[in-house]
N, C-alpha and C. Protein backbone atom coordinates (compact mmCIF):
# COMPACT_ATOMS: atom_id res chain seq x y z
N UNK A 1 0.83 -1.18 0.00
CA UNK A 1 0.00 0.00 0.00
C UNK A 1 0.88 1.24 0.00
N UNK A 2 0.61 2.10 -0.86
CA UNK A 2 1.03 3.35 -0.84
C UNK A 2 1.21 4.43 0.49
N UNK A 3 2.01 5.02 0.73
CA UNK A 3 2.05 6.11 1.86
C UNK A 3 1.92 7.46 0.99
N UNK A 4 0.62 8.59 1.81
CA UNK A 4 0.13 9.66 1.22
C UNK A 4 0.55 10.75 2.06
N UNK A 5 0.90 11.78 1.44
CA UNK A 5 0.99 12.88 2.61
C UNK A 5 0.25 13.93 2.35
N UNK A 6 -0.11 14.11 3.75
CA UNK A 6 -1.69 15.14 3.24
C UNK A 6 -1.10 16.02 4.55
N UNK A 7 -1.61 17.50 4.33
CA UNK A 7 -1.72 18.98 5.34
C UNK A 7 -2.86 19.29 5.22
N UNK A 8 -2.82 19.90 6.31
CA UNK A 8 -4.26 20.69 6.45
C UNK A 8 -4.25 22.25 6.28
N UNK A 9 -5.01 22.59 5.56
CA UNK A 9 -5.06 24.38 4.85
C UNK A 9 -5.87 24.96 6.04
N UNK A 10 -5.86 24.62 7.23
CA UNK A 10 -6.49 25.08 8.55
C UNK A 10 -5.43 25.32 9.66
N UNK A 11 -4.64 24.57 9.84
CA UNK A 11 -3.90 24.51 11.25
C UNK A 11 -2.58 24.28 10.64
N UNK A 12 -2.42 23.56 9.22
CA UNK A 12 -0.96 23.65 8.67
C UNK A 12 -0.14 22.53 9.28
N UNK A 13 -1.22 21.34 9.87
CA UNK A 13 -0.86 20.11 9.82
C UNK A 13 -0.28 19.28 9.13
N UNK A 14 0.97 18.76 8.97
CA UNK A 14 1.14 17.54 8.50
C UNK A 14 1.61 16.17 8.62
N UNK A 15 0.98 14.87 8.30
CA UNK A 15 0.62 13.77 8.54
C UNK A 15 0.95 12.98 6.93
N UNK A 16 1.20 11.44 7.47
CA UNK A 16 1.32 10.58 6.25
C UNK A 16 0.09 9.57 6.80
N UNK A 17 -0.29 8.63 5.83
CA UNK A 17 -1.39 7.93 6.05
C UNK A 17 -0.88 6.87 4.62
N UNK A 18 -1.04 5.49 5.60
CA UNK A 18 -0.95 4.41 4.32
C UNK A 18 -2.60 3.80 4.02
N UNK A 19 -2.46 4.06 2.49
CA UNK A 19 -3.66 3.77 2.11
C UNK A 19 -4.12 3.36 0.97
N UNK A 20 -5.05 2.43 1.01
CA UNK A 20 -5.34 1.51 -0.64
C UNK A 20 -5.26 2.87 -2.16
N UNK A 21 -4.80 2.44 -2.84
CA UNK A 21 -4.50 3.30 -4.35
C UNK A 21 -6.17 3.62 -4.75
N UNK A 22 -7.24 2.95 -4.43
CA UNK A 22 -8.75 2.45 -4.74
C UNK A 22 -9.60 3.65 -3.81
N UNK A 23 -8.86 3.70 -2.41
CA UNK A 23 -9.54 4.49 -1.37
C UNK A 23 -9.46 6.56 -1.72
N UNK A 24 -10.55 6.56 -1.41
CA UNK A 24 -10.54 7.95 -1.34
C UNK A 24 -9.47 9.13 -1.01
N UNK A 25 -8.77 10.19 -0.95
CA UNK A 25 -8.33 11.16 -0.07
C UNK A 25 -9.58 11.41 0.94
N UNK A 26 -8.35 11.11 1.97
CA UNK A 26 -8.77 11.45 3.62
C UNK A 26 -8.96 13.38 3.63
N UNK A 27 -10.15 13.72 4.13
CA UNK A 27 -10.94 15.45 4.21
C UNK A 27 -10.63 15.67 5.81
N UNK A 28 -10.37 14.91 6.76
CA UNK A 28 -10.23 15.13 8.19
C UNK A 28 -8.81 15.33 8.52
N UNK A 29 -8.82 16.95 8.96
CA UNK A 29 -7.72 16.61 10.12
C UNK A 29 -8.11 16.15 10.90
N UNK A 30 -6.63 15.18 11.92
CA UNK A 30 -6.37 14.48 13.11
C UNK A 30 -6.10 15.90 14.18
N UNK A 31 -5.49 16.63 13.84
CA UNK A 31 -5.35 17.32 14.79
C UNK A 31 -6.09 18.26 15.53
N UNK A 32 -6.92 19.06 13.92
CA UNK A 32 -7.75 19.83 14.32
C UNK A 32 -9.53 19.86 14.18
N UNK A 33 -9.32 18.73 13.56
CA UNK A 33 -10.37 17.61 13.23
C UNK A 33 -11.96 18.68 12.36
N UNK A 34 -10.84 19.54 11.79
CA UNK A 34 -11.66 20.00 10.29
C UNK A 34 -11.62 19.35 9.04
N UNK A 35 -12.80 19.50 8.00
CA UNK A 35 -12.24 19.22 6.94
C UNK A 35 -11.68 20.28 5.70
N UNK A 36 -10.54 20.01 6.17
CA UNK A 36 -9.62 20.89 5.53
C UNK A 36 -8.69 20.09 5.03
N UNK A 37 -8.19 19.24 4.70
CA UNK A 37 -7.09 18.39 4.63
C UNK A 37 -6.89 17.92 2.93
N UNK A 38 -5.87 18.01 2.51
CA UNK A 38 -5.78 17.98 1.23
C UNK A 38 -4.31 17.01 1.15
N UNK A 39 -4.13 16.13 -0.14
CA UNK A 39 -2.87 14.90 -0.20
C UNK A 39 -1.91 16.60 -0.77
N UNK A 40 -0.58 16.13 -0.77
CA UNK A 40 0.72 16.41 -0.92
C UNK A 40 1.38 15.81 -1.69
N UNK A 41 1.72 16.62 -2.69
CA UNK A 41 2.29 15.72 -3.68
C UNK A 41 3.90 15.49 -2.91
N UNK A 42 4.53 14.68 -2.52
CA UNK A 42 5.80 14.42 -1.90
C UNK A 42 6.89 13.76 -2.84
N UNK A 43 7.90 13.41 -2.30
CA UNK A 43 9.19 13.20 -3.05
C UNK A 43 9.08 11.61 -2.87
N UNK A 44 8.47 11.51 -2.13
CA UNK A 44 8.56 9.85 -1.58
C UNK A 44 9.37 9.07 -1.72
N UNK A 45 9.13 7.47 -1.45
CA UNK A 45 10.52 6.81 -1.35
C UNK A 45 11.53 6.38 -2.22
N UNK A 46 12.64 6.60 -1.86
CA UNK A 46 13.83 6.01 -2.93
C UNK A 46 13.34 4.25 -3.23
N UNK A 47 14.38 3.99 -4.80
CA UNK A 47 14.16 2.75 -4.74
C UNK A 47 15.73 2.30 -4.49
N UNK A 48 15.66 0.96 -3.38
CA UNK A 48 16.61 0.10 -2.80
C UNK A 48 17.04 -1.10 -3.95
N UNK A 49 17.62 -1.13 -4.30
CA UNK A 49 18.68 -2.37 -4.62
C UNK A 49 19.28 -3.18 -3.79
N UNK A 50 18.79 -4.46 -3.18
CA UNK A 50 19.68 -5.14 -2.23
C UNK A 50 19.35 -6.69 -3.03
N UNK A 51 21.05 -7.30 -3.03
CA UNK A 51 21.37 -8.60 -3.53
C UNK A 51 21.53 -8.33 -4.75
N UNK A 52 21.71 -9.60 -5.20
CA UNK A 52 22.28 -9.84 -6.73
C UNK A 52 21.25 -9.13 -7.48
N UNK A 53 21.77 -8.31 -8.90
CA UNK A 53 20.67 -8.45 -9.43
C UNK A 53 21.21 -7.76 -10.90
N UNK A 54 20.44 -6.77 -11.72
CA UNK A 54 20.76 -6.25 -13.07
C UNK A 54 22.08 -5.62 -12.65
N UNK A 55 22.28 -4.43 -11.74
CA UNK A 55 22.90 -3.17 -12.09
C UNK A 55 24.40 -4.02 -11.54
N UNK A 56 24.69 -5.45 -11.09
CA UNK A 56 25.35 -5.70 -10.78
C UNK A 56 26.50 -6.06 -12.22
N UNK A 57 25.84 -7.00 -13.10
CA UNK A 57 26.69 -7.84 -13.72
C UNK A 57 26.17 -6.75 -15.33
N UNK A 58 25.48 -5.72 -15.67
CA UNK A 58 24.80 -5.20 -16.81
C UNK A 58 25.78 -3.95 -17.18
N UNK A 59 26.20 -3.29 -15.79
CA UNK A 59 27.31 -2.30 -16.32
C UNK A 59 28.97 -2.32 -15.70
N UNK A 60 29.40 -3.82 -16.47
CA UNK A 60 30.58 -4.08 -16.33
C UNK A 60 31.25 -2.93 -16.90
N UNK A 61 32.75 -3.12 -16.31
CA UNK A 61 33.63 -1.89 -16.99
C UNK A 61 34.09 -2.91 -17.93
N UNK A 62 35.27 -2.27 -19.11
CA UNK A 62 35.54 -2.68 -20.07
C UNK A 62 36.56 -3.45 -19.66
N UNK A 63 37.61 -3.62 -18.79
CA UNK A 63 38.35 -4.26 -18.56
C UNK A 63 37.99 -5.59 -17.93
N UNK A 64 36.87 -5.84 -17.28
CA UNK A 64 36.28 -7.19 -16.86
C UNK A 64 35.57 -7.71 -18.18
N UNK A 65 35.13 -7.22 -18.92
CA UNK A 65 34.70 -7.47 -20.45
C UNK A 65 35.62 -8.19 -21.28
N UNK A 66 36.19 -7.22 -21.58
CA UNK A 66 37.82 -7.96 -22.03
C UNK A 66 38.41 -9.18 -21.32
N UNK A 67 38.44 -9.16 -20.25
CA UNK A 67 38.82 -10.90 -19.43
C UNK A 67 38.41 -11.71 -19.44
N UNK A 68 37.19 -11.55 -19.36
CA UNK A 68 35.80 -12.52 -19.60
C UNK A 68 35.57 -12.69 -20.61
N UNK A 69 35.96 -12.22 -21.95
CA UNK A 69 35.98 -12.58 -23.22
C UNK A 69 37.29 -13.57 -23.27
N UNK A 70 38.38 -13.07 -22.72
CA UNK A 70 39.46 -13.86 -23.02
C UNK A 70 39.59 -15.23 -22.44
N UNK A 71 38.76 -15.07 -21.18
CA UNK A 71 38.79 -16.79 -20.52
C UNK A 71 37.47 -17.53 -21.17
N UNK A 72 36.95 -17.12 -21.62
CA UNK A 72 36.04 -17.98 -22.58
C UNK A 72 36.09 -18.72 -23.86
N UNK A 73 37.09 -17.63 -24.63
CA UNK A 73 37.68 -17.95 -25.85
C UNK A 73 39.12 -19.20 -25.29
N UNK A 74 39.60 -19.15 -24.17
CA UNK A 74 40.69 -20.13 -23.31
C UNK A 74 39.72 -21.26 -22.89
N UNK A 75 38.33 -21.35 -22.40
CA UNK A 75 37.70 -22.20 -21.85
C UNK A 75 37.09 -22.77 -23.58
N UNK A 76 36.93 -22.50 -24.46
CA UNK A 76 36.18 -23.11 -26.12
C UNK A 76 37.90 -24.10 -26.08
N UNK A 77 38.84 -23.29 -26.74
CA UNK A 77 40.14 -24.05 -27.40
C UNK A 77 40.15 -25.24 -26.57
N UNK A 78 40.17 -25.23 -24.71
CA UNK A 78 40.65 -26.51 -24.68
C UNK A 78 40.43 -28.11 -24.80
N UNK A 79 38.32 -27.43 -24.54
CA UNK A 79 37.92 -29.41 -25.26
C UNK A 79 38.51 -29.56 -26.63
N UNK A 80 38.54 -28.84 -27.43
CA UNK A 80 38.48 -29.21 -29.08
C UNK A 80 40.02 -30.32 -29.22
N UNK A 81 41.31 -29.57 -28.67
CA UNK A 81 42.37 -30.09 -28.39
C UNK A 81 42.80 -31.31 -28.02
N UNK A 82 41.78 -31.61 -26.66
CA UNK A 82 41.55 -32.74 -26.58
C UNK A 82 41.01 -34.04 -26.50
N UNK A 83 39.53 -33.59 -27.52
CA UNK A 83 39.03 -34.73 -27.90
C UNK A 83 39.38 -34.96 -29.11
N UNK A 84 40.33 -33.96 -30.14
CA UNK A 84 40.99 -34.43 -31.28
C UNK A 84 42.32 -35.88 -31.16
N UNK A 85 42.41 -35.47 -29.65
CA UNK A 85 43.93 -36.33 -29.50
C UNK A 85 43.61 -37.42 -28.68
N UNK A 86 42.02 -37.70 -28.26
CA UNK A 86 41.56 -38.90 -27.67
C UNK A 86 40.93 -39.49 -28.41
N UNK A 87 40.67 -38.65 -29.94
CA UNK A 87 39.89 -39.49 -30.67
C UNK A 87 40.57 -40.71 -31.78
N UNK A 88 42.02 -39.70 -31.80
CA UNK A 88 43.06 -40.83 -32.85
C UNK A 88 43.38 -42.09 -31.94
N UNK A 89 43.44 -41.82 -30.74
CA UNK A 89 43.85 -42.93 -30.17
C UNK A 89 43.13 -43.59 -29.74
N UNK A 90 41.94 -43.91 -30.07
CA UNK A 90 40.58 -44.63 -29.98
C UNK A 90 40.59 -44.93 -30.96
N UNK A 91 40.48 -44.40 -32.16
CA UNK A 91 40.56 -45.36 -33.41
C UNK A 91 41.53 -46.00 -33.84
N UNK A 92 42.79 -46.35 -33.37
CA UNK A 92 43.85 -46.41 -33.67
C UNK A 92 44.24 -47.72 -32.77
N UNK A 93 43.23 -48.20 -31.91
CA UNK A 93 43.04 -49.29 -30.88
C UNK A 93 41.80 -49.95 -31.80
N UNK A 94 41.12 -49.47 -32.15
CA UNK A 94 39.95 -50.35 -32.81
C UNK A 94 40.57 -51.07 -33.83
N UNK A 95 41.42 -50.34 -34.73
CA UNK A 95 41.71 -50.88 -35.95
C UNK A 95 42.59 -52.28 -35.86
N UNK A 96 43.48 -52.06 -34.71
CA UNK A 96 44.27 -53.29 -34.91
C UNK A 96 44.29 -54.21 -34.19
């Protein structure tokens, strides 16, 4: 549920109130218990980032880019290498 902030144009009250997006603006002050009370447009809350997530692994610098390209292109070469050189010597036992 949303948090609203409403003053009152009477006494110059102000108050937050959590309340359904569906529900009305609240007309009562609490304090001075007129209806005078009007929402506030406010700055409201920041948004939190906590744990893994996009902004972690999306704006790599270029130098972890570059590494991570290079150990990947190091992690492809080395099966090829050696299932070329396990494969002669598997056929090379069958044949004779």
């Amino acid at each position: 549920m949303p948090t609203y902030e409403y003053r009152c144009k009477a006494c110059e009250h102000r108050w937050e109130e959590f309340q359904s997006i569906k529900s009305s603006p609240s007309r009562k002050c609490p304090e001075c218990r007129r209806l005078k009370a009007e929402r506030v447009i406010s700055a409201g809350g920041g948004v939190i980032f906590k744990g893994s997530g996009f902004y972690q692994t999306d704006y790599r610098s270029d130098s972890y880019r570059k590494g991570a390209e290079a150990a990947k292109k190091a992690s492809e070469s080395k099966p090829a290498s050696d299932s070329g050189s396990s494969g002669k010597g598997t056929s090379g036992s069958k044949s004779d």
